[in-house]
Protein backbone atom coordinates (compact mmCIF):
# COMPACT_ATOMS: atom_id res chain seq x y z
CA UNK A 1 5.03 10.21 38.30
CA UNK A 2 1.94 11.62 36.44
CA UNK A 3 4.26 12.22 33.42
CA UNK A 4 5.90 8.92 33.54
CA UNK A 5 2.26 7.22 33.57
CA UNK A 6 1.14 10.10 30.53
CA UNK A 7 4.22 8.85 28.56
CA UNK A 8 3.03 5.08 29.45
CA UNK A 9 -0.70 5.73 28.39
CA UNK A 10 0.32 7.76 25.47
CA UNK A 11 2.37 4.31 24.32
CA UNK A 12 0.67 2.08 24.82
CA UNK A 13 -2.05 4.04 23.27
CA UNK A 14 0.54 4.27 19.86
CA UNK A 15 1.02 0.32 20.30
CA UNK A 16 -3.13 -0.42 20.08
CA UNK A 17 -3.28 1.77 16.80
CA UNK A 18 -0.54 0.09 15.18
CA UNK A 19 -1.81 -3.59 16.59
CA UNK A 20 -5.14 -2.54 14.75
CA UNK A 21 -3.41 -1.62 11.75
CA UNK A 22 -1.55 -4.88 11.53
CA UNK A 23 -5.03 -6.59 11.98
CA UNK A 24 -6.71 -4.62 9.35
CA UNK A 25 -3.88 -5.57 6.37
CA UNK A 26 -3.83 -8.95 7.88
CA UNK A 27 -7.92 -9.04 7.31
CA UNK A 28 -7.74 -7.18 3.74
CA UNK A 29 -4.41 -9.63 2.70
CA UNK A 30 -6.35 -12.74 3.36
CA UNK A 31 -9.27 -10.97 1.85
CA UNK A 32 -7.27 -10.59 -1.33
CA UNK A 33 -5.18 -14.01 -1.56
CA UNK A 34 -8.46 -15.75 -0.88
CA UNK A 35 -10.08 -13.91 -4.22
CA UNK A 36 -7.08 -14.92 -6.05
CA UNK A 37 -6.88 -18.51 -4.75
CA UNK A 38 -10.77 -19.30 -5.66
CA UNK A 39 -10.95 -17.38 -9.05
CA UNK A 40 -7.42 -19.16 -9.81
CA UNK A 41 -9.45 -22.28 -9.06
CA UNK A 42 -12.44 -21.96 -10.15
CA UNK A 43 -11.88 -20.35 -13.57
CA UNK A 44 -8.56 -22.03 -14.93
CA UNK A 45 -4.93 -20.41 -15.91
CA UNK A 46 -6.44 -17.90 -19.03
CA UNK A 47 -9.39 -16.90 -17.65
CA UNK A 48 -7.27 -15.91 -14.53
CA UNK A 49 -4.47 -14.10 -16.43
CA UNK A 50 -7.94 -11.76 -17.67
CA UNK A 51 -9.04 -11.00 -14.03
CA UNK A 52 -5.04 -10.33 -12.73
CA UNK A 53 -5.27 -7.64 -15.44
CA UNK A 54 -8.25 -6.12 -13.75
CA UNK A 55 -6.95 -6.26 -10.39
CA UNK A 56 -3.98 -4.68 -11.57
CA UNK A 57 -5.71 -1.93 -13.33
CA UNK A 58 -7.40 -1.65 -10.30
CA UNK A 59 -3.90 -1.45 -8.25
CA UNK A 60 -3.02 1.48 -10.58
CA UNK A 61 -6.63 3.40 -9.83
CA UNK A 62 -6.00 2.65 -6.14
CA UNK A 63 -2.01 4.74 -5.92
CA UNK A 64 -3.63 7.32 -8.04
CA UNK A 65 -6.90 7.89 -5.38
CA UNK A 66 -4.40 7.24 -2.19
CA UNK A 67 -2.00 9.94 -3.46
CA UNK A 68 -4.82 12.54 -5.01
CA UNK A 69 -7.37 11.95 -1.83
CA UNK A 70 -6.32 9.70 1.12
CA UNK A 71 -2.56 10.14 1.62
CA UNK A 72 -3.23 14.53 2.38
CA UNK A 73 -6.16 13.94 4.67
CA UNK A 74 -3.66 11.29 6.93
CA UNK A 75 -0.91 13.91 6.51
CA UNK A 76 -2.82 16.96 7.57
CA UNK A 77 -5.86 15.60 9.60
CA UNK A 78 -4.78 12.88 12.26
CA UNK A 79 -4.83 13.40 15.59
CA UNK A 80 -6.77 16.82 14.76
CA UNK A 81 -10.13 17.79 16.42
CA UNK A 82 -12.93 15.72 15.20
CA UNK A 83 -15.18 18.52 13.75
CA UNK A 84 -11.81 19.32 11.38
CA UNK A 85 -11.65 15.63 10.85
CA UNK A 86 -15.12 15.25 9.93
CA UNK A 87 -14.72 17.73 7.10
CA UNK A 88 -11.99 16.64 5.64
CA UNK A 89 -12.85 13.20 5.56
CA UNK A 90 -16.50 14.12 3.73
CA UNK A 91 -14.44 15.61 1.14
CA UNK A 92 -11.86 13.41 0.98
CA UNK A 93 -14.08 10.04 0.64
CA UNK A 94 -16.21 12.83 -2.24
CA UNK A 95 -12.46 13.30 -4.08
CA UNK A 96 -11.89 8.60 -3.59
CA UNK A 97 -15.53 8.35 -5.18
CA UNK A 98 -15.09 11.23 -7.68
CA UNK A 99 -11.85 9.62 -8.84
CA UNK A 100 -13.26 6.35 -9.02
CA UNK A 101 -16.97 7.06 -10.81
CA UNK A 102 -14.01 9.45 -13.93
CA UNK A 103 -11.50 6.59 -13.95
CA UNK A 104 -14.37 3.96 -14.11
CA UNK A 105 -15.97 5.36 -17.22
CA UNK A 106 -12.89 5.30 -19.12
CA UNK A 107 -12.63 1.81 -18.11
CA UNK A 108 -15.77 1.22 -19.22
CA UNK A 109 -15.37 2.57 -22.37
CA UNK A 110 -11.98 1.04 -22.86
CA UNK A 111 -14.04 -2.52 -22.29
CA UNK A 112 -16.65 -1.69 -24.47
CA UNK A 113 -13.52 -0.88 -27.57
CA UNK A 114 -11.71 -4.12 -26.79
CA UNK A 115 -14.36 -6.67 -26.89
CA UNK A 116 -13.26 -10.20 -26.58
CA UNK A 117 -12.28 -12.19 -23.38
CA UNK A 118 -10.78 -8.82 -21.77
CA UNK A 119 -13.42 -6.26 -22.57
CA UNK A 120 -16.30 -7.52 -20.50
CA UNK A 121 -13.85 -7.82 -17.65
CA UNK A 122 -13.00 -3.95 -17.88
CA UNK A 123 -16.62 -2.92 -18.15
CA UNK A 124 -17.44 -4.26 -14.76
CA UNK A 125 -14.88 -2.85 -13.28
CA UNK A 126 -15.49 0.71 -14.25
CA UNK A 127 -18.89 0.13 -12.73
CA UNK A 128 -17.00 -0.89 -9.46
CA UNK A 129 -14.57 1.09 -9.14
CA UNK A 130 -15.93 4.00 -7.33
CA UNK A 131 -17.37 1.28 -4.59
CA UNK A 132 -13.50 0.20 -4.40
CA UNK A 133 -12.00 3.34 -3.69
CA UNK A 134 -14.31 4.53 -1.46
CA UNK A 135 -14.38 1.47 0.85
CA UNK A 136 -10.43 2.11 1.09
CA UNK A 137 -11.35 5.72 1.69
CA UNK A 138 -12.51 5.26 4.42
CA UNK A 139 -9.77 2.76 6.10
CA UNK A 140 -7.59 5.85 5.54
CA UNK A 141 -10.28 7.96 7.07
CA UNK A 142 -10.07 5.46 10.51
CA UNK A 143 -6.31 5.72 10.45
CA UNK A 144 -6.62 9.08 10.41
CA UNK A 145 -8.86 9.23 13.42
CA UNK A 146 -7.05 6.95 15.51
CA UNK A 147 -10.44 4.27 14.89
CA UNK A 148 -8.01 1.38 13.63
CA UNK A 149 -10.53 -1.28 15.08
CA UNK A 150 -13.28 0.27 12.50
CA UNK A 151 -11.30 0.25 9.57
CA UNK A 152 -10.43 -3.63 10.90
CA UNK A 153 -14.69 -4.48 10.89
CA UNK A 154 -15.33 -2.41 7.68
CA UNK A 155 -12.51 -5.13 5.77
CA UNK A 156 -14.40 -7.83 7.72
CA UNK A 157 -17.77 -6.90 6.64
CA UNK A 158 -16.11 -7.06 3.31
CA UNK A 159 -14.54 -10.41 3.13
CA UNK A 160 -17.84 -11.77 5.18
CA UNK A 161 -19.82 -10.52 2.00
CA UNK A 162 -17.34 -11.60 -0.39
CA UNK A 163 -17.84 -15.47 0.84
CA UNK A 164 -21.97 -15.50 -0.68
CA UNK A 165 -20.52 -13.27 -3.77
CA UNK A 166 -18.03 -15.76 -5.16
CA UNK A 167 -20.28 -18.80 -4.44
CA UNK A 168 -22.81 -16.62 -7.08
CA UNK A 169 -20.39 -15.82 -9.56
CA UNK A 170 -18.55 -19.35 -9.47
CA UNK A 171 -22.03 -20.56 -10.36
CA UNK A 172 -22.28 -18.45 -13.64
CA UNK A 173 -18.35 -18.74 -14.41
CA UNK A 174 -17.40 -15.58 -16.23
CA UNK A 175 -14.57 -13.07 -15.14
CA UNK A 176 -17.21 -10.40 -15.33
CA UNK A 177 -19.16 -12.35 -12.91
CA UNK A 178 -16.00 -12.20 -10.24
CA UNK A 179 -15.52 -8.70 -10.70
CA UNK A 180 -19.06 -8.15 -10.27
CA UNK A 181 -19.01 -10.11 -6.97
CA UNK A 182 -16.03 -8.03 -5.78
CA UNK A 183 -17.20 -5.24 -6.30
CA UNK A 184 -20.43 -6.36 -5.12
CA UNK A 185 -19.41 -6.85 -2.00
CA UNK A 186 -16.81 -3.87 -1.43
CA UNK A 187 -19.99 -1.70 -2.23
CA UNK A 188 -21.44 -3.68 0.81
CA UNK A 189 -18.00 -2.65 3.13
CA UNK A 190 -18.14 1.14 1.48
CA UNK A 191 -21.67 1.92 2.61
CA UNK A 192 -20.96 0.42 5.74
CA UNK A 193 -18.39 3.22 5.99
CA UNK A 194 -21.26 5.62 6.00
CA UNK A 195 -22.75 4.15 8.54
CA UNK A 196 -19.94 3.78 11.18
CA UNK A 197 -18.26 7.38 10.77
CA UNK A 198 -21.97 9.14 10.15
CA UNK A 199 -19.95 10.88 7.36
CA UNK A 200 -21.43 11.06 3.91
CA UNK A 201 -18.77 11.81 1.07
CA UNK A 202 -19.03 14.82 -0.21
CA UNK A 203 -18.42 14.78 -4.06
CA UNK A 204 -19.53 18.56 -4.60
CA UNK A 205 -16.42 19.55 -2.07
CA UNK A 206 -13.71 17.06 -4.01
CA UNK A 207 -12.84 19.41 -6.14
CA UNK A 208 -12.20 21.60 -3.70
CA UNK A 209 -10.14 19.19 -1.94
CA UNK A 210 -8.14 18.17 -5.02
CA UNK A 211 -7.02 22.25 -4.91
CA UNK A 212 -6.60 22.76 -1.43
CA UNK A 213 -3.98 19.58 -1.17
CA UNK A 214 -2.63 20.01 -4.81
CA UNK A 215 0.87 20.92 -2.64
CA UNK A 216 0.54 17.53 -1.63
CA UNK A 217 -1.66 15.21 -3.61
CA UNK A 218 0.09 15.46 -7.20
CA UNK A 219 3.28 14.86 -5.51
CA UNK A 220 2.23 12.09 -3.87
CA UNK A 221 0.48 10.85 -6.90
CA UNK A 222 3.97 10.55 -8.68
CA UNK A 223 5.24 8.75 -5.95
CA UNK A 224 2.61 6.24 -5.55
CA UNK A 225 2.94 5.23 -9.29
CA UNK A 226 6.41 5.45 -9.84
CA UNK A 227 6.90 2.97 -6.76
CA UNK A 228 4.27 0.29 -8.65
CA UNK A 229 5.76 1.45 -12.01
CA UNK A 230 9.48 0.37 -11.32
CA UNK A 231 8.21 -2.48 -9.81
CA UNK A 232 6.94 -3.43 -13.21
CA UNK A 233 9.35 -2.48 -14.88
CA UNK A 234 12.02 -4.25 -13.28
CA UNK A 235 9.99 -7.76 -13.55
CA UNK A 236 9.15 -6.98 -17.89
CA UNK A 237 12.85 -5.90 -18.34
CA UNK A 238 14.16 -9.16 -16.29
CA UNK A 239 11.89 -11.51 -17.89
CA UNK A 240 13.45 -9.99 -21.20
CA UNK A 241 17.29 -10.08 -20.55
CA UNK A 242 17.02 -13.93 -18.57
CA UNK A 243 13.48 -15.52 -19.18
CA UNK A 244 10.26 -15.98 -17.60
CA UNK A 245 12.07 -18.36 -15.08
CA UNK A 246 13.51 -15.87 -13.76
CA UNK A 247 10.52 -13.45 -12.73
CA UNK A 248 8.86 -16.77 -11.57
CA UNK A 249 12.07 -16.88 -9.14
CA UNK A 250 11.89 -13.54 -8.09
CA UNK A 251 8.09 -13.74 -7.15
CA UNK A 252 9.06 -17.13 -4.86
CA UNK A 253 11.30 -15.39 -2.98
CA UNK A 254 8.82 -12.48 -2.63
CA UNK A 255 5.99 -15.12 -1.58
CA UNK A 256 8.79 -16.42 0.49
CA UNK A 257 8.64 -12.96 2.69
CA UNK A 258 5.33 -12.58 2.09
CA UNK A 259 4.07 -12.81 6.11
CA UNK A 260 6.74 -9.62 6.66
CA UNK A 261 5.61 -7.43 3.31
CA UNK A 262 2.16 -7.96 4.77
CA UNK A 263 3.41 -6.89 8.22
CA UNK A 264 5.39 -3.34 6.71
CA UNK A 265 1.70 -2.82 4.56
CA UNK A 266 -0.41 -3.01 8.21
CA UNK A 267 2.22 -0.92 9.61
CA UNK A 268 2.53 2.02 6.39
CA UNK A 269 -1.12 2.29 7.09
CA UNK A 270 -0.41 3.65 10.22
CA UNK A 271 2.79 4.93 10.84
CA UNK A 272 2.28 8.58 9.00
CA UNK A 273 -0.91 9.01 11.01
CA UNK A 274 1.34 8.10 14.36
CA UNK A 275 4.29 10.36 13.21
CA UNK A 276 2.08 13.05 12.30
CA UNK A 277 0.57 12.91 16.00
CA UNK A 278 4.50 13.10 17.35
CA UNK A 279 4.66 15.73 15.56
CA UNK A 280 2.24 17.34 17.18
CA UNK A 281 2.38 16.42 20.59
CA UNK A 282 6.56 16.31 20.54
CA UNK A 283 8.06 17.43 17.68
CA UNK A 284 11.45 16.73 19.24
CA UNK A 285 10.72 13.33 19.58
CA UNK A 286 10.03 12.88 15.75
CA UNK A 287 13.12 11.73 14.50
CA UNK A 288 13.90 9.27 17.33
CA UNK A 289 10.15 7.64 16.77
CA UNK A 290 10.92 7.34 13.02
CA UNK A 291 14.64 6.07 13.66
CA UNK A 292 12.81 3.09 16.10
CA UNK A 293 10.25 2.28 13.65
CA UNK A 294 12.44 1.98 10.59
CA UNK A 295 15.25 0.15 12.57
CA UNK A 296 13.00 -2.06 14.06
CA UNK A 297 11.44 -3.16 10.76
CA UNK A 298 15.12 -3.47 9.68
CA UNK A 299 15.54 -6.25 12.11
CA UNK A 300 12.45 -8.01 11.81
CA UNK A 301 13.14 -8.37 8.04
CA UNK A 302 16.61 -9.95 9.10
CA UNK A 303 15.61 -11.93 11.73
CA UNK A 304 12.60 -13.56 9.13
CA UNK A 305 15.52 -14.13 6.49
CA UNK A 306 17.60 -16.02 8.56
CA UNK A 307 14.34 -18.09 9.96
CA UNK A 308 13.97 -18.71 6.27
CA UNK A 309 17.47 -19.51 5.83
CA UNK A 310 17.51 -22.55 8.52
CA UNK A 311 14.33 -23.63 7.44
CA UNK A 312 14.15 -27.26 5.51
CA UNK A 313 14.13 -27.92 1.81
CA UNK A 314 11.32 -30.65 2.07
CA UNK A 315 9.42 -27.49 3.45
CA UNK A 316 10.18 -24.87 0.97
CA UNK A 317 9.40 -27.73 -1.55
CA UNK A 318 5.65 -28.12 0.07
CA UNK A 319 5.53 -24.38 -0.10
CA UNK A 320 6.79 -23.97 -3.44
CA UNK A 321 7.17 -26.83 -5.42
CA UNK A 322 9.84 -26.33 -8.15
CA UNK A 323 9.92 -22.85 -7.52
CA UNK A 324 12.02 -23.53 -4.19
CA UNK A 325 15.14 -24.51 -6.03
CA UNK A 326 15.37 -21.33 -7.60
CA UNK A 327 13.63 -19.07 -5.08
CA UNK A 328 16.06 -20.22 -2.07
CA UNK A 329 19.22 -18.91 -3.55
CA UNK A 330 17.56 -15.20 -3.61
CA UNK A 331 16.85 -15.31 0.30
CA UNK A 332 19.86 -13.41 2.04
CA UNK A 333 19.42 -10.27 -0.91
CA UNK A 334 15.69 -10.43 -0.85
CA UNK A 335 15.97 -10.19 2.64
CA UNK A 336 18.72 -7.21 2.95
CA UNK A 337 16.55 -5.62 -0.39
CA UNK A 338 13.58 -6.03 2.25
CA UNK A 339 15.76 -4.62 5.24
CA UNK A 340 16.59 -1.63 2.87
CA UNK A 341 13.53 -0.71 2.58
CA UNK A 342 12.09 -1.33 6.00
CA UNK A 343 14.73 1.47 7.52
CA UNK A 344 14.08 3.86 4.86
CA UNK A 345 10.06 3.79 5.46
CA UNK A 346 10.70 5.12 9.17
CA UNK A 347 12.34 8.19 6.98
CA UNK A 348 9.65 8.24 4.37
CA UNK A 349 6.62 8.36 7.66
CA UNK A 350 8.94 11.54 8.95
CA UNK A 351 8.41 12.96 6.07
CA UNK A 352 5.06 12.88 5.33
CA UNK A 353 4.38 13.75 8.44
CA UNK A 354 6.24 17.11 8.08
CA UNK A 355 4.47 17.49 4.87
CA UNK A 356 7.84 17.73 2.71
CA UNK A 357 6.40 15.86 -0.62
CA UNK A 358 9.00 18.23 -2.40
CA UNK A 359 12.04 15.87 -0.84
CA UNK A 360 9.56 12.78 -0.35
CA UNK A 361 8.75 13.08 -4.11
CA UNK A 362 13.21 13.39 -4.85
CA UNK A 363 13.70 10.44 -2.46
CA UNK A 364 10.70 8.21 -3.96
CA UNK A 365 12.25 9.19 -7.63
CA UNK A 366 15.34 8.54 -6.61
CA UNK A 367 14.76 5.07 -5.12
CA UNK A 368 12.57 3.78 -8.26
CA UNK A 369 15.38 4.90 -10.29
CA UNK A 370 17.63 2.39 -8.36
CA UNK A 371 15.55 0.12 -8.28
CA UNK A 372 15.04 -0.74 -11.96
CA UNK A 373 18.67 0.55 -12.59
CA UNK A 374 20.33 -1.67 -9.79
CA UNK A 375 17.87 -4.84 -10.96
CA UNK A 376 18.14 -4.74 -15.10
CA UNK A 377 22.12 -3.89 -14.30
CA UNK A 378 22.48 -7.08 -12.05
CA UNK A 379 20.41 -9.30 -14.16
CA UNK A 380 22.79 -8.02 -17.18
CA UNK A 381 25.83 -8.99 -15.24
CA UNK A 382 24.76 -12.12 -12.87
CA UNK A 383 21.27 -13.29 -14.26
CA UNK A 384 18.39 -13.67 -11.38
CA UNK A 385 20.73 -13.61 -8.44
CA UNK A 386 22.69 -10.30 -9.62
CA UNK A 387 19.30 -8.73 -10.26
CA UNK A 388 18.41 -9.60 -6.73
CA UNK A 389 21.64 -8.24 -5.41
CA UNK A 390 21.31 -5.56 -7.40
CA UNK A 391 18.03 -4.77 -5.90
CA UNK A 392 19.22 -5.08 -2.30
CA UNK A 393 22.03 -2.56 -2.90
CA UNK A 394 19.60 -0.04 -4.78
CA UNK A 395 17.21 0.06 -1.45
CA UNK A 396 20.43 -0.02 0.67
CA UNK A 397 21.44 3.09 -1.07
CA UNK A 398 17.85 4.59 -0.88
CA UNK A 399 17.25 4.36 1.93
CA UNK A 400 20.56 6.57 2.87
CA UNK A 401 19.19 9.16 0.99
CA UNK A 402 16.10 9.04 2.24
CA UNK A 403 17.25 9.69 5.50
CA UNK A 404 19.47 12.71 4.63
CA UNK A 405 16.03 13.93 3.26
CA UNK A 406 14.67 13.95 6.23
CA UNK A 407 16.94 15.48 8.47
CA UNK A 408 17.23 18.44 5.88
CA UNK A 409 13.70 18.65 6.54
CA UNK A 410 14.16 18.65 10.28
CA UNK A 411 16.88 21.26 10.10
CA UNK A 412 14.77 22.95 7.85
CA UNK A 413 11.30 22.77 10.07
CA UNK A 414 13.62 24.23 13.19
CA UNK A 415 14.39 26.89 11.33
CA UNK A 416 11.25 27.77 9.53
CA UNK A 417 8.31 26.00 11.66
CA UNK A 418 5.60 26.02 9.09
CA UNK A 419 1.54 25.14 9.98
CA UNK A 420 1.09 21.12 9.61
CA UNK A 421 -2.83 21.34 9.86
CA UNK A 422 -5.03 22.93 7.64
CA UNK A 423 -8.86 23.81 8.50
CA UNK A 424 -11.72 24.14 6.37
């Protein structure tokens, strides 16, 4: 009986962490569609297209400080003593706000050479920067420590000081202004950090961070950008071989499954930090925890499609507008391309957790590769809705393989157990 009630307590222990993270992407995607709504808004269609290309640089800077600083320390240090966590998190935050402070000057100075509209836009947010990745520093730091509910009030501080921010820089009207007052207020969020773990970041150790986790970190660097990167490439190159209309399609149907990408974002946050404990506590149990989170995301996505699929045009019109026509017929592969995906990150969490970047790095490769290959390919043969197929048969395919990955790195793990954790 007491093991039955351990095994209940440990569970529904797992189930608050990963409510938590759910809350905390559901806090920092309303955050961020809220931005984009009101500086949409309040600034007009050009002015807008400037500040999209700063928050995109700044989704760039962010996969390179996750993979280099924040992805190693959720690998290596969850679920480990709290003296070992408190290192690792000083340096790691040090290594977010060392990143951000070198990447923000050559923003800055790229600003400063282009001049114009764009330039002033750039030079703001190289002074931000370092604020930015150190606020999400520290939601990976949380994660880590099994805090969900502080990384959950650190994005709500944020967003709370975000509201008197935008009402300032709306008054002045610039796109500096609004990346000033983003910035503004993240530095608000990022000190508060400081204040809830007691942890300063420690910038002299970030170098020695950056070496200690190099096994790790560059790996996961070229996974984090090739994922964005094919992304990108896949909506230039389709825009190309059918038109505009059709990347305007494409992003409907993605707005369309919106609610359930936001739910798999809450979720990535925390399921390497809860496969890394399983490892830990039951490493037998690993690839049966990894198996029920990826099929269960599998399902959801399908179960959302078909919701989608029964749900009225006059609707999906309100939602929208003209972009319903075109965005409906994409549902059913968006949704399987979604699936795809979903059962393949339950593989991808096993993996980090075992600390195999070596096949997480061949899998992530391998699945950008498809990606852009199976959506140009389909757009060449069937327009939008063969590029969307296309798509759904490229993660389909991915995800197989990243599967085998894993349980090579199972097999191999049983045969060679190797040290997960590593102490300062």
């Amino acid at each position: 009986m007491a093991t039955e009630g351990g095994k209940r307590t440990a569970k529904r222990a797992m189930v608050g962490r990963l409510s938590w993270g759910l809350a905390d992407q559901a806090a920092s995607s309303m955050t961020n569609f809220a931005v984009g709504l009101y500086v949409a808004r309040s600034l007009g269609l050009a002015a807008f297209g400037v500040f999209s290309l700063a928050w995109l640089t700044y989704g760039v800077v962010l996969n390179v400080s996750r993979g280099l600083a924040t992805d190693p320390l959720v690998v290596r240090f969850s679920g480990v003593p709290t003296a070992s966590w408190r290192s690792a998190a000083a340096r790691s935050s040090g290594a977010a706000l060392g990143i951000g402070t070198a990447l923000g000057a050559v923003c800055l100075l790229v600003g400063l050479g282009l001049g114009g509209r764009v330039g002033p836009a750039f030079v703001c947010l190289g002074v931000v920067l370092p604020a930015l990745l150190l606020q999400d520093a520290w939601r990976f730091a949380f994660f880590a420590a099994g805090a969900g509910q502080k990384a959950f009030a650190n994005d709500l501080v944020w967003g709370v000081a975000l509201v008197p921010a935008m009402v300032v820089a709306a008054r002045v009207g610039s796109v500096a202004a609004f990346v000033l007052a983003w910035g503004a207020s993240a530095t608000v969020a990022a000190v508060y950090g400081c204040l809830q773990s007691g942890i300063r970041p420690r910038t002299t150790g970030a170098r020695g961070w950056l070496r200690e986790q190099r096994d790790l970190g560059y790996r996961y660097l070229v996974e984090n950008v090739s994922l964005s990167g094919a992304s990108q490439l896949r909506a230039y190159g389709l825009g190309a071989i059918v038109g505009v209309g059709a990347v305007g399609a494409v992003r409907g149907a993605e707005l369309l499954l919106g609610p359930f990408l936001a739910l798999l974002m809450g979720l990535s946050l925390v399921t390497v930090a809860e496969a890394a404990r399983v490892l830990r506590q039951a490493p037998h149990r690993l690839n049966r925890f990894c198996l029920h989170l990826g099929g269960g995301q599998a399902v959801a996505a399908l179960l959302w499609g078909a919701a989608l699929l029964l749900m009225p045009d006059r609707i999906g019109e309100f939602v929208l507008g003209g972009v319903w026509s075109s965005a409906s017929e994409l549902i059913v592969p968006a949704t399987l391309g979604v699936a795809g995906a979903g059962l393949g990150s339950g593989a991808a969490a096993g993996l980090r957790a075992l600390a195999a970047a070596r096949r997480s790095l061949r899998s992530q490769l391998f699945a950008s590769a498809c990606y852009v290959i199976g959506g140009l390919g389909g757009a060449a043969v069937a327009g939008t809705v063969g590029s969307a197929w296309g798509v759904a048969a490229a993660t389909s395919i991915s995800s197989a393989v990243w599967w085998l990955q894993l349980r090579s790195a199972l097999r191999e793990r049983h045969h060679n157990p190797i040290p997960e954790v590593r102490t300062p």
